[in-house]
C-alpha atoms as a PDB file:
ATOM      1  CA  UNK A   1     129.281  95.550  61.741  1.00  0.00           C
ATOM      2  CA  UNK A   2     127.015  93.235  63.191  1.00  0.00           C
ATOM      3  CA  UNK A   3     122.881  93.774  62.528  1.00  0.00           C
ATOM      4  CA  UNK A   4     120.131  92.590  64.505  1.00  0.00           C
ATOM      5  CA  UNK A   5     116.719  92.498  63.210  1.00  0.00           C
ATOM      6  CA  UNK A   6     113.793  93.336  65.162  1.00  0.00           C
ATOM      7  CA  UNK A   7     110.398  94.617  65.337  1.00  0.00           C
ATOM      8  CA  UNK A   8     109.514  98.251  65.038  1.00  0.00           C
ATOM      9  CA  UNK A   9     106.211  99.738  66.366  1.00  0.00           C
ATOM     10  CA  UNK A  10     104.559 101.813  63.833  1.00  0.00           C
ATOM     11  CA  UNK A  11     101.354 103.227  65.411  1.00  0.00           C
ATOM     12  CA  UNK A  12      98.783 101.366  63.445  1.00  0.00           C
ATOM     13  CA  UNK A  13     101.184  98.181  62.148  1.00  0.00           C
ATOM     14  CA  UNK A  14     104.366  96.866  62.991  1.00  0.00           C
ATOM     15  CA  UNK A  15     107.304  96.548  60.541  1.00  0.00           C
ATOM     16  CA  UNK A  16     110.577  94.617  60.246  1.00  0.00           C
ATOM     17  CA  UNK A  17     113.993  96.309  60.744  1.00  0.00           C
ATOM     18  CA  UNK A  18     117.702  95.795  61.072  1.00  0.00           C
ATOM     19  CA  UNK A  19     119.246  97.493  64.610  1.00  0.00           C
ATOM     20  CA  UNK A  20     122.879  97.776  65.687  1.00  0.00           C
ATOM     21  CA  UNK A  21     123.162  96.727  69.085  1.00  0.00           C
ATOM     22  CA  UNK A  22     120.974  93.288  71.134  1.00  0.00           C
ATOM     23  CA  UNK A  23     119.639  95.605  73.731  1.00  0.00           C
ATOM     24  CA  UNK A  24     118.056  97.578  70.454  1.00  0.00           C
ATOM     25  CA  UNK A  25     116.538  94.240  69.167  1.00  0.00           C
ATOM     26  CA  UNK A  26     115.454  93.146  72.686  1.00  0.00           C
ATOM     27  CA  UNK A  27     113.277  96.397  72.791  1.00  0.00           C
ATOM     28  CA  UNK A  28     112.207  96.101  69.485  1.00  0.00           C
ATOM     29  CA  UNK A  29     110.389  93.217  70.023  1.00  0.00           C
ATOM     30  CA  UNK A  30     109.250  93.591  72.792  1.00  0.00           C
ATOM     31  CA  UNK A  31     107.637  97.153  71.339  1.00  0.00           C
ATOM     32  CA  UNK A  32     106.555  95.326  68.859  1.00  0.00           C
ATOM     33  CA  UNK A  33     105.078  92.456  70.479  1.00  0.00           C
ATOM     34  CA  UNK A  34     102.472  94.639  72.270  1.00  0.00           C
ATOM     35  CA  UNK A  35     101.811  96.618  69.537  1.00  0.00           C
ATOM     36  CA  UNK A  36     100.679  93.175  67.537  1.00  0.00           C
ATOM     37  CA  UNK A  37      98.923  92.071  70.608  1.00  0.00           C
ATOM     38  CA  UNK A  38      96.678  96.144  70.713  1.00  0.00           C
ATOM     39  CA  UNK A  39      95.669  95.861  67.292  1.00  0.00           C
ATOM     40  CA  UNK A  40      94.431  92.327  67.462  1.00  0.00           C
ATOM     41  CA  UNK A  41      92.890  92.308  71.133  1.00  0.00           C
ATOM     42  CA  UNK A  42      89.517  94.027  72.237  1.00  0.00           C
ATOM     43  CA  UNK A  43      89.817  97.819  73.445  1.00  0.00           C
ATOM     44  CA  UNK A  44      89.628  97.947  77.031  1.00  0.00           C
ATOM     45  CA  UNK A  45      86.881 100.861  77.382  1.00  0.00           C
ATOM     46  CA  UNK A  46      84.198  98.311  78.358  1.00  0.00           C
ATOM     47  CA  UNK A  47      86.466  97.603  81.191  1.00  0.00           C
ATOM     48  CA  UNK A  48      87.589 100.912  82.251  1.00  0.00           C
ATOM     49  CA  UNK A  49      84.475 103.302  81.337  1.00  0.00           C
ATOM     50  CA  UNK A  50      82.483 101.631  84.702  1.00  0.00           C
ATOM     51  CA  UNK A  51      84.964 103.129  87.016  1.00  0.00           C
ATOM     52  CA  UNK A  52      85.089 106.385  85.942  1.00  0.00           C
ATOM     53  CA  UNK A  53      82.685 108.043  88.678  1.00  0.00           C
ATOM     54  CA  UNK A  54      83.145 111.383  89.146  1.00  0.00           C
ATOM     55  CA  UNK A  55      85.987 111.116  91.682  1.00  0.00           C
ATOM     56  CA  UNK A  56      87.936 108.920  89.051  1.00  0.00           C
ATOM     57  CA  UNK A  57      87.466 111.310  86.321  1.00  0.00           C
ATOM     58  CA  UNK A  58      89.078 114.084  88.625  1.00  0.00           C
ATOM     59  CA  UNK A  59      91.707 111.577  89.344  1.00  0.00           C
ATOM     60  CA  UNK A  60      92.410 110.702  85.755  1.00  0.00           C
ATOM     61  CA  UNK A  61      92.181 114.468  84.764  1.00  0.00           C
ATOM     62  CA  UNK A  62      93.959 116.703  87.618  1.00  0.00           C
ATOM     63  CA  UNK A  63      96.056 113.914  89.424  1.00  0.00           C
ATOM     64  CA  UNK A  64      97.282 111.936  86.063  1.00  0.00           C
ATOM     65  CA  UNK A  65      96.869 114.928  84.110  1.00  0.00           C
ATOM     66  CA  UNK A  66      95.845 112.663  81.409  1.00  0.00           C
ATOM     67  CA  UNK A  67      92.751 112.443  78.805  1.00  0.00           C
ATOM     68  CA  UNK A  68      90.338 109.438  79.138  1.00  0.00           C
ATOM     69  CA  UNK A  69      91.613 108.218  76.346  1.00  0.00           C
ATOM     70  CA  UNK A  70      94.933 108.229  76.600  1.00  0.00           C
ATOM     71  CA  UNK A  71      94.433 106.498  80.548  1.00  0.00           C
ATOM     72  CA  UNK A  72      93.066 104.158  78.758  1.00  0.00           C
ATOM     73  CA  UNK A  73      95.120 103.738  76.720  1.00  0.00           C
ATOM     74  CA  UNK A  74      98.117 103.442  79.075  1.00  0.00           C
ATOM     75  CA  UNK A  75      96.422 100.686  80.801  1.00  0.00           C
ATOM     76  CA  UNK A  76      96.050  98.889  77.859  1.00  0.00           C
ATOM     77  CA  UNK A  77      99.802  99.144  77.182  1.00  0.00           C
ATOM     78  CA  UNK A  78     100.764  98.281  80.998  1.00  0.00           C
ATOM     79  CA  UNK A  79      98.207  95.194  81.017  1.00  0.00           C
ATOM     80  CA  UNK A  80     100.422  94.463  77.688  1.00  0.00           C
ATOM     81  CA  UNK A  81     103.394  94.735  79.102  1.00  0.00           C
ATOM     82  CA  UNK A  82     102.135  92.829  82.252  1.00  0.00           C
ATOM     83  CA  UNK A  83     100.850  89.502  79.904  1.00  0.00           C
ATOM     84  CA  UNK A  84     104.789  89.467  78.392  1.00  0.00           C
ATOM     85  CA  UNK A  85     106.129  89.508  81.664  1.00  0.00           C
ATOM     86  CA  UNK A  86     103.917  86.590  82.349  1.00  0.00           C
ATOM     87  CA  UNK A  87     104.897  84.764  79.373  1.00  0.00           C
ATOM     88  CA  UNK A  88     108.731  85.600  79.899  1.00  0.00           C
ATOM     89  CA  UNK A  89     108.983  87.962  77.297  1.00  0.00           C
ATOM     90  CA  UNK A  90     108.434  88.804  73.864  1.00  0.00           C
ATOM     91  CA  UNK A  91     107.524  85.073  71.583  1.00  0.00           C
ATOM     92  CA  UNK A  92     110.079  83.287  69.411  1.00  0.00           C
ATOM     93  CA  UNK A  93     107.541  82.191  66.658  1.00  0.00           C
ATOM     94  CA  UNK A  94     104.055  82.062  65.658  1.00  0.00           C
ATOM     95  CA  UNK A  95     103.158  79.178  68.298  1.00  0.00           C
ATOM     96  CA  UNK A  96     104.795  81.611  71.224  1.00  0.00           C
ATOM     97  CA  UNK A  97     102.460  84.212  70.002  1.00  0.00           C
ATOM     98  CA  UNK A  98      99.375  82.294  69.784  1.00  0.00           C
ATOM     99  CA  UNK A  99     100.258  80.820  73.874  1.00  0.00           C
ATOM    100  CA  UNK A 100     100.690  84.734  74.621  1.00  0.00           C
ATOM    101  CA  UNK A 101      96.838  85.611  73.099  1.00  0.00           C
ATOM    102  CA  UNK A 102      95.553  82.815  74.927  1.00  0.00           C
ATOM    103  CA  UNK A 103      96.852  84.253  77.586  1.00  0.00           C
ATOM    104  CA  UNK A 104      95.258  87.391  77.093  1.00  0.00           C
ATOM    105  CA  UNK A 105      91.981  86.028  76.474  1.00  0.00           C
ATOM    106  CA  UNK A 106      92.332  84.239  80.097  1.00  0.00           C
ATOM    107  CA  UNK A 107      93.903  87.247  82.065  1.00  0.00           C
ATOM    108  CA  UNK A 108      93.693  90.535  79.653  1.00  0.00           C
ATOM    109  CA  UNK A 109      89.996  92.036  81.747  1.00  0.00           C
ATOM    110  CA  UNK A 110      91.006  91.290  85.073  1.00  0.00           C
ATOM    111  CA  UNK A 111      95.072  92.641  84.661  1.00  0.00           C
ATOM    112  CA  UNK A 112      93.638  96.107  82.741  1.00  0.00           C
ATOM    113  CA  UNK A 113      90.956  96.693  85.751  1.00  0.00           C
ATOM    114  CA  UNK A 114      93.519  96.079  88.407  1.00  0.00           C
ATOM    115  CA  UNK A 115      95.805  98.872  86.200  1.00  0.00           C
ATOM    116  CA  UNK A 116      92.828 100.648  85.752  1.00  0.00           C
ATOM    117  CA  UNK A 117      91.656 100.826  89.876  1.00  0.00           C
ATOM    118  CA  UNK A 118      95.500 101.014  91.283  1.00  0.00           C
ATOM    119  CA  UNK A 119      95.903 104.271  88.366  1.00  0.00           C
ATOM    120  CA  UNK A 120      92.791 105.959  89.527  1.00  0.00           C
ATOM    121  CA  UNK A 121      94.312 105.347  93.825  1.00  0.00           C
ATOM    122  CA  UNK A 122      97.695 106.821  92.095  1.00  0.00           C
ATOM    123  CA  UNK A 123      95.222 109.753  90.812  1.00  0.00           C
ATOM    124  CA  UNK A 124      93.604 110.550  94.181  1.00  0.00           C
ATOM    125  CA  UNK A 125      97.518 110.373  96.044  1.00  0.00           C
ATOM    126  CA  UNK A 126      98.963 113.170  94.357  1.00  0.00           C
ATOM    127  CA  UNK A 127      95.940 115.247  93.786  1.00  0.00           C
ATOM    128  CA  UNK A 128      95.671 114.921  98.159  1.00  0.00           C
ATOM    129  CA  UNK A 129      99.859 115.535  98.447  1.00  0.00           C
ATOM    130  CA  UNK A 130      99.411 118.587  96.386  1.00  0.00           C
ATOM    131  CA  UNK A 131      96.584 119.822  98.244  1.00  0.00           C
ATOM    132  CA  UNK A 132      98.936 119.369 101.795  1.00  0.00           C
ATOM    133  CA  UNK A 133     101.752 120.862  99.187  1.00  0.00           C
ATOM    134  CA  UNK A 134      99.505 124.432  98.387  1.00  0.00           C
ATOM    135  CA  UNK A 135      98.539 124.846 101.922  1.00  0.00           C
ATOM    136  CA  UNK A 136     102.589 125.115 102.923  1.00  0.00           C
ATOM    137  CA  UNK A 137     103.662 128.825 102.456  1.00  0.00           C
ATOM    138  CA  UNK A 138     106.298 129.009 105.063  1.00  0.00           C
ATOM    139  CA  UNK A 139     109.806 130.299 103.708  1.00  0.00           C
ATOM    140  CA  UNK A 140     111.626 127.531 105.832  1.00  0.00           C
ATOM    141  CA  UNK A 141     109.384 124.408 103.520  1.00  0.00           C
ATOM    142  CA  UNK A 142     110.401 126.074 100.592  1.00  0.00           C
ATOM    143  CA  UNK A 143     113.527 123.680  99.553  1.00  0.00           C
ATOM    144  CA  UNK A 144     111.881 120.730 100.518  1.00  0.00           C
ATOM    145  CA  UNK A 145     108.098 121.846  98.811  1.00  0.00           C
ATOM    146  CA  UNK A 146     109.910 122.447  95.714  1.00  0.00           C
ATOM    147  CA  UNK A 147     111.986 119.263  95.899  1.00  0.00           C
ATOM    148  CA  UNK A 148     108.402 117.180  96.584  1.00  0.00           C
ATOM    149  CA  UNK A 149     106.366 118.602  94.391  1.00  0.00           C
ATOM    150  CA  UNK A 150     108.962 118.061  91.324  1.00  0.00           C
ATOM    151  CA  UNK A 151     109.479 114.465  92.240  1.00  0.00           C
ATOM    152  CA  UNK A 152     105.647 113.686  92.768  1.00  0.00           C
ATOM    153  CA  UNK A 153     104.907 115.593  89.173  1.00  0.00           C
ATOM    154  CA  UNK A 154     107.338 113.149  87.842  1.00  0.00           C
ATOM    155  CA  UNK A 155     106.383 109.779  89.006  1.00  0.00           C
ATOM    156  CA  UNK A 156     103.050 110.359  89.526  1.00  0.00           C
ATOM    157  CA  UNK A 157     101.364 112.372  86.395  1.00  0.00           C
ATOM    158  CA  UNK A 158     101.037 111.379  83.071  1.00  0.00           C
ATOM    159  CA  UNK A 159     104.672 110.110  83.099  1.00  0.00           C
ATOM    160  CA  UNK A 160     103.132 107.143  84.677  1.00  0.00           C
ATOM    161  CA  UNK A 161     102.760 105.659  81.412  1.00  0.00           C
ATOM    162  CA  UNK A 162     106.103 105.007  80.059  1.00  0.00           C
ATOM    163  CA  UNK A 163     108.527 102.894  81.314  1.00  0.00           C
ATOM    164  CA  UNK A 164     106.647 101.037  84.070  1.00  0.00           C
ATOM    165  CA  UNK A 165     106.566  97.096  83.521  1.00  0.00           C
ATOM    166  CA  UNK A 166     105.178  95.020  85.118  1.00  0.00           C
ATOM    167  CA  UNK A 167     103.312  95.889  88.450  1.00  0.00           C
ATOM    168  CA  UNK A 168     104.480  98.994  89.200  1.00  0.00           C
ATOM    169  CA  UNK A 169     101.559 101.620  88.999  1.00  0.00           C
ATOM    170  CA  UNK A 170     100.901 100.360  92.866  1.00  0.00           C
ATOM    171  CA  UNK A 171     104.346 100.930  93.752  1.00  0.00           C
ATOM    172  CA  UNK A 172     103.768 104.719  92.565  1.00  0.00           C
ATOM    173  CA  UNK A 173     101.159 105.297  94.987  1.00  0.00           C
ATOM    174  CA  UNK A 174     103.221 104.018  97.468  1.00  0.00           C
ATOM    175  CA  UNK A 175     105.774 106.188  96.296  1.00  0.00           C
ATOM    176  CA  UNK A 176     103.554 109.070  96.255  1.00  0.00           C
ATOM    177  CA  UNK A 177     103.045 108.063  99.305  1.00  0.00           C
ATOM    178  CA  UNK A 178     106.268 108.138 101.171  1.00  0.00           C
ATOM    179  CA  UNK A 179     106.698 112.092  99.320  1.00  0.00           C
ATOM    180  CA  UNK A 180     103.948 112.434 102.246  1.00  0.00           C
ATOM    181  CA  UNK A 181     105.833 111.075 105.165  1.00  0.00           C
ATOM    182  CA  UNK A 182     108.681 112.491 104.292  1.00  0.00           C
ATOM    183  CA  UNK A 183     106.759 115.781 104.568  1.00  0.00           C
ATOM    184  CA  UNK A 184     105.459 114.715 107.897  1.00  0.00           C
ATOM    185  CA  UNK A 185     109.397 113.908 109.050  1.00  0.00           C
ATOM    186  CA  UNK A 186     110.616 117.064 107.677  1.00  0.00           C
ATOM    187  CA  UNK A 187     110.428 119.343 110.858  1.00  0.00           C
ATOM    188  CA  UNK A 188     112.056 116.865 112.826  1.00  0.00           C
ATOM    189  CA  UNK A 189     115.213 116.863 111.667  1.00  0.00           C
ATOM    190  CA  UNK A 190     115.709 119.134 108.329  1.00  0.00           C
ATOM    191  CA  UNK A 191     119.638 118.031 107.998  1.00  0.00           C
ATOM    192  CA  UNK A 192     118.736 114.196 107.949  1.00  0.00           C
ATOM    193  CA  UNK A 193     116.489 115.051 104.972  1.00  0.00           C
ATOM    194  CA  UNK A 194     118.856 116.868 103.125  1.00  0.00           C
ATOM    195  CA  UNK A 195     121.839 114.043 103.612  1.00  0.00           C
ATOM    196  CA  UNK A 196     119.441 111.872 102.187  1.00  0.00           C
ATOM    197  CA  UNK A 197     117.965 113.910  99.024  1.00  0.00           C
ATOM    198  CA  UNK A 198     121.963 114.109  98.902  1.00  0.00           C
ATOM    199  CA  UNK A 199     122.915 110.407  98.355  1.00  0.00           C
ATOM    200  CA  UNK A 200     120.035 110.142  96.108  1.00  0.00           C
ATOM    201  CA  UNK A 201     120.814 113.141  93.851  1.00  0.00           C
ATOM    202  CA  UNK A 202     124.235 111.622  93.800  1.00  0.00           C
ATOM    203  CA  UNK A 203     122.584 108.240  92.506  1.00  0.00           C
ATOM    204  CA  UNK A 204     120.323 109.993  90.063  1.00  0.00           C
ATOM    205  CA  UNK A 205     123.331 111.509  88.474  1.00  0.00           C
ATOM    206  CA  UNK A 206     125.454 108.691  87.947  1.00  0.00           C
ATOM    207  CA  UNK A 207     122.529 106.688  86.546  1.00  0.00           C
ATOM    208  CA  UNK A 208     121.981 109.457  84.251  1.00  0.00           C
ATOM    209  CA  UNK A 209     125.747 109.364  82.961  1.00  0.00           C
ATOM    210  CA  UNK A 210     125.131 105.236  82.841  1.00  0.00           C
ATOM    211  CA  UNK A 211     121.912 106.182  80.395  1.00  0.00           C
ATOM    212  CA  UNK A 212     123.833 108.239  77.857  1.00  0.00           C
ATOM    213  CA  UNK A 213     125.925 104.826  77.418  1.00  0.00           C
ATOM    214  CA  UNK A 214     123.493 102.464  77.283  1.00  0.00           C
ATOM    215  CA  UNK A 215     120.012 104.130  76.856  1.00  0.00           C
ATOM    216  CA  UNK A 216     118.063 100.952  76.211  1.00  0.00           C
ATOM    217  CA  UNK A 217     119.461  98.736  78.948  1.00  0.00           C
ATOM    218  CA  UNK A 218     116.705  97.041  80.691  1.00  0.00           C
ATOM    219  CA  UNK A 219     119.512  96.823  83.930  1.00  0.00           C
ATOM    220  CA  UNK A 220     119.357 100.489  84.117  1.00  0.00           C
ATOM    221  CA  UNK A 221     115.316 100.909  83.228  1.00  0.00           C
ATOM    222  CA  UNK A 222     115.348  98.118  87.141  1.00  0.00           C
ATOM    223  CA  UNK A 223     117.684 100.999  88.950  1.00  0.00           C
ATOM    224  CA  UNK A 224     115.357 103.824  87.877  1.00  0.00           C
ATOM    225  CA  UNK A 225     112.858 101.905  90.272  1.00  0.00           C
ATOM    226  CA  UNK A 226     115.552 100.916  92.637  1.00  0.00           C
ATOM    227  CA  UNK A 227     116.105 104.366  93.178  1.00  0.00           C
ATOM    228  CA  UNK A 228     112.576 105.126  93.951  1.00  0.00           C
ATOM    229  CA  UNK A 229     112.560 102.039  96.759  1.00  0.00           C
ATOM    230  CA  UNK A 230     115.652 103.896  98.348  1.00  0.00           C
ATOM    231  CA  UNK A 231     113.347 106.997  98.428  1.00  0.00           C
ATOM    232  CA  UNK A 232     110.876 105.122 100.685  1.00  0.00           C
ATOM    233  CA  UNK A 233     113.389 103.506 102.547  1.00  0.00           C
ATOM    234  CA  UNK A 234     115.380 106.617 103.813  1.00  0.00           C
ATOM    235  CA  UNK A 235     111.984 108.613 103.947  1.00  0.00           C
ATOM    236  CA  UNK A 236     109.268 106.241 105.216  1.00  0.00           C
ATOM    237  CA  UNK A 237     110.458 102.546 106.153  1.00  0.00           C
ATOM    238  CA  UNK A 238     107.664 101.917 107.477  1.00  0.00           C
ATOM    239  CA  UNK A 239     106.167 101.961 103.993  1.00  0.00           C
ATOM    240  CA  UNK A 240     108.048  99.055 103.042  1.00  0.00           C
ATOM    241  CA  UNK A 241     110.173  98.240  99.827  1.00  0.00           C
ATOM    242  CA  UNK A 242     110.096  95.937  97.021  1.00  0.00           C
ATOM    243  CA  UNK A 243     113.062  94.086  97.749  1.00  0.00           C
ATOM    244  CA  UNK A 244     115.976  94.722  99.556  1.00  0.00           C
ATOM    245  CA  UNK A 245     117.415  98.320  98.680  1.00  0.00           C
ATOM    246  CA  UNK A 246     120.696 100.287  99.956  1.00  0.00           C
ATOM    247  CA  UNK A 247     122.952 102.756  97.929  1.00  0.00           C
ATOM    248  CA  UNK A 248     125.863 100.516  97.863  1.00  0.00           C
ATOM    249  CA  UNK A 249     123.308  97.509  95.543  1.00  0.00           C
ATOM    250  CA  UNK A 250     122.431 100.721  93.400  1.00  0.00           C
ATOM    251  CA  UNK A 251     126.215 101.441  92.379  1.00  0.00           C
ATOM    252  CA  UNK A 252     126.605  98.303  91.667  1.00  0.00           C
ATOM    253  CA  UNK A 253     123.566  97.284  89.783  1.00  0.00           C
ATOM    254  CA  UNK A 254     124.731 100.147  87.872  1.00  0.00           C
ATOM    255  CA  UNK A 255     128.674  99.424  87.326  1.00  0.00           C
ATOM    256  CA  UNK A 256     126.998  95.724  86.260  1.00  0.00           C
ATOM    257  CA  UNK A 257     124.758  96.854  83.806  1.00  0.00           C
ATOM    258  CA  UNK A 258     127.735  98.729  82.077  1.00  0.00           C
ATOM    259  CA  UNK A 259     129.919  95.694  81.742  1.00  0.00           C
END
């Protein structure tokens, strides 16, 4: 059987290892590029600790349900992540690698405040949708309470900090969001809502069968936030999406990312 090596991130270090499949390698290194890139670049606290007024810390705490710490930490890794988009991925030698730290030195404060500021907006957005959320008691909002407040705990806590790329923590407040207009549109017209929450569980599904097949495709990781534009755009158009979005380009971003 073919072997790819690759980079593995080991906490502190970063070590060499042999993987099975080039979607494994490609996340290797790319794991292992940032993890190089942490433990030789400056901590970001000098950057982050300013904005942490007492608001922030709320939002960091209740709203990201995250330690300082670890925020901090996650903006580190998305500024990371952000400078290898930048450079078009992970480096193919030692000269790559040296481009990528001058690009840190160039870019690295002003990426991790912009991370840091748009985390802290994400922060305030779901602590204010819960607050609507609490104050909604009536049996007939129970369905689609429940169904808010599970999808706002999931992109808008601490699982923020996986998974994200490249510019997206200011797509989850937008996100967040669009949870709140579709709350507003609700009463309206309670079938429309639930004929879309149905094409979208539908989607969620069949991505989640297309996962167990390919768990590290970076195809699939691009319909996760696909999905989450065709949230806004059957809840809240007015919002705006990142691209164009429909469930028809969803099946087949996924059927392509199988092939």
């Amino acid at each position: 059987a073919k072997a790819y090596p690759t980079m593995s991130d080991e906490g502190d270090s970063v070590a060499i290892r042999l993987v099975a499949s080039a979607d494994e390698r490609d996340f290797g290194m790319w794991e292992g590029t940032r993890r190089l890139l942490a433990l030789l670049l400056v901590r970001p606290e000098r950057i982050l600790r300013p904005l942490l007024d007492a608001k922030a810390r709320l939002a960091v705490g209740q709203g990201l349900e995250l330690e300082e710490g670890d925020w901090m930490d996650a903006c580190l890794r998305l500024a990371l992540d952000t400078l290898l988009h930048r450079a078009g991925g992970p480096p193919a030698d030692a000269t790559g690698f040296d481009r990528i730290v001058g690009l840190a030195e160039d870019a690295l404060a002003e990426i991790v405040d912009g991370i840091g500021r748009d985390s802290i907006r994400l922060g305030n957005a779901v602590i204010d949708l819960h607050t609507r959320l609490d104050r909604l008691t009536t049996p007939a909002l129970a369905d689609v309470v429940g169904s808010i407040r599970d999808h706002v705990d999931g992109v808008g806590s601490g699982g923020w900090m996986h998974g994200l790329g490249d510019r997206r923590v200011s797509d989850l407040v937008r996100y967040v969001e669009a949870m709140g207009v579709r709350l507003d549109r609700f009463p309206e017209d309670p079938g429309r809502d639930g004929r879309n929450e149905a094409v979208i569980a539908s989607l969620v599904d069949e991505l989640a069968r297309a996962r167990t097949v390919a768990p590290r495709s970076p195809a699939l990781l691009d319909v996760r936030w696909m999905l989450e534009e065709l949230r806004v755009s059957l809840h809240a158009q007015a919002l705006g999406t990142r691209g164009k979005v429909s469930e028809q380009r969803i099946r087949r971003a996924i059927e392509a990312a199988l092939r």
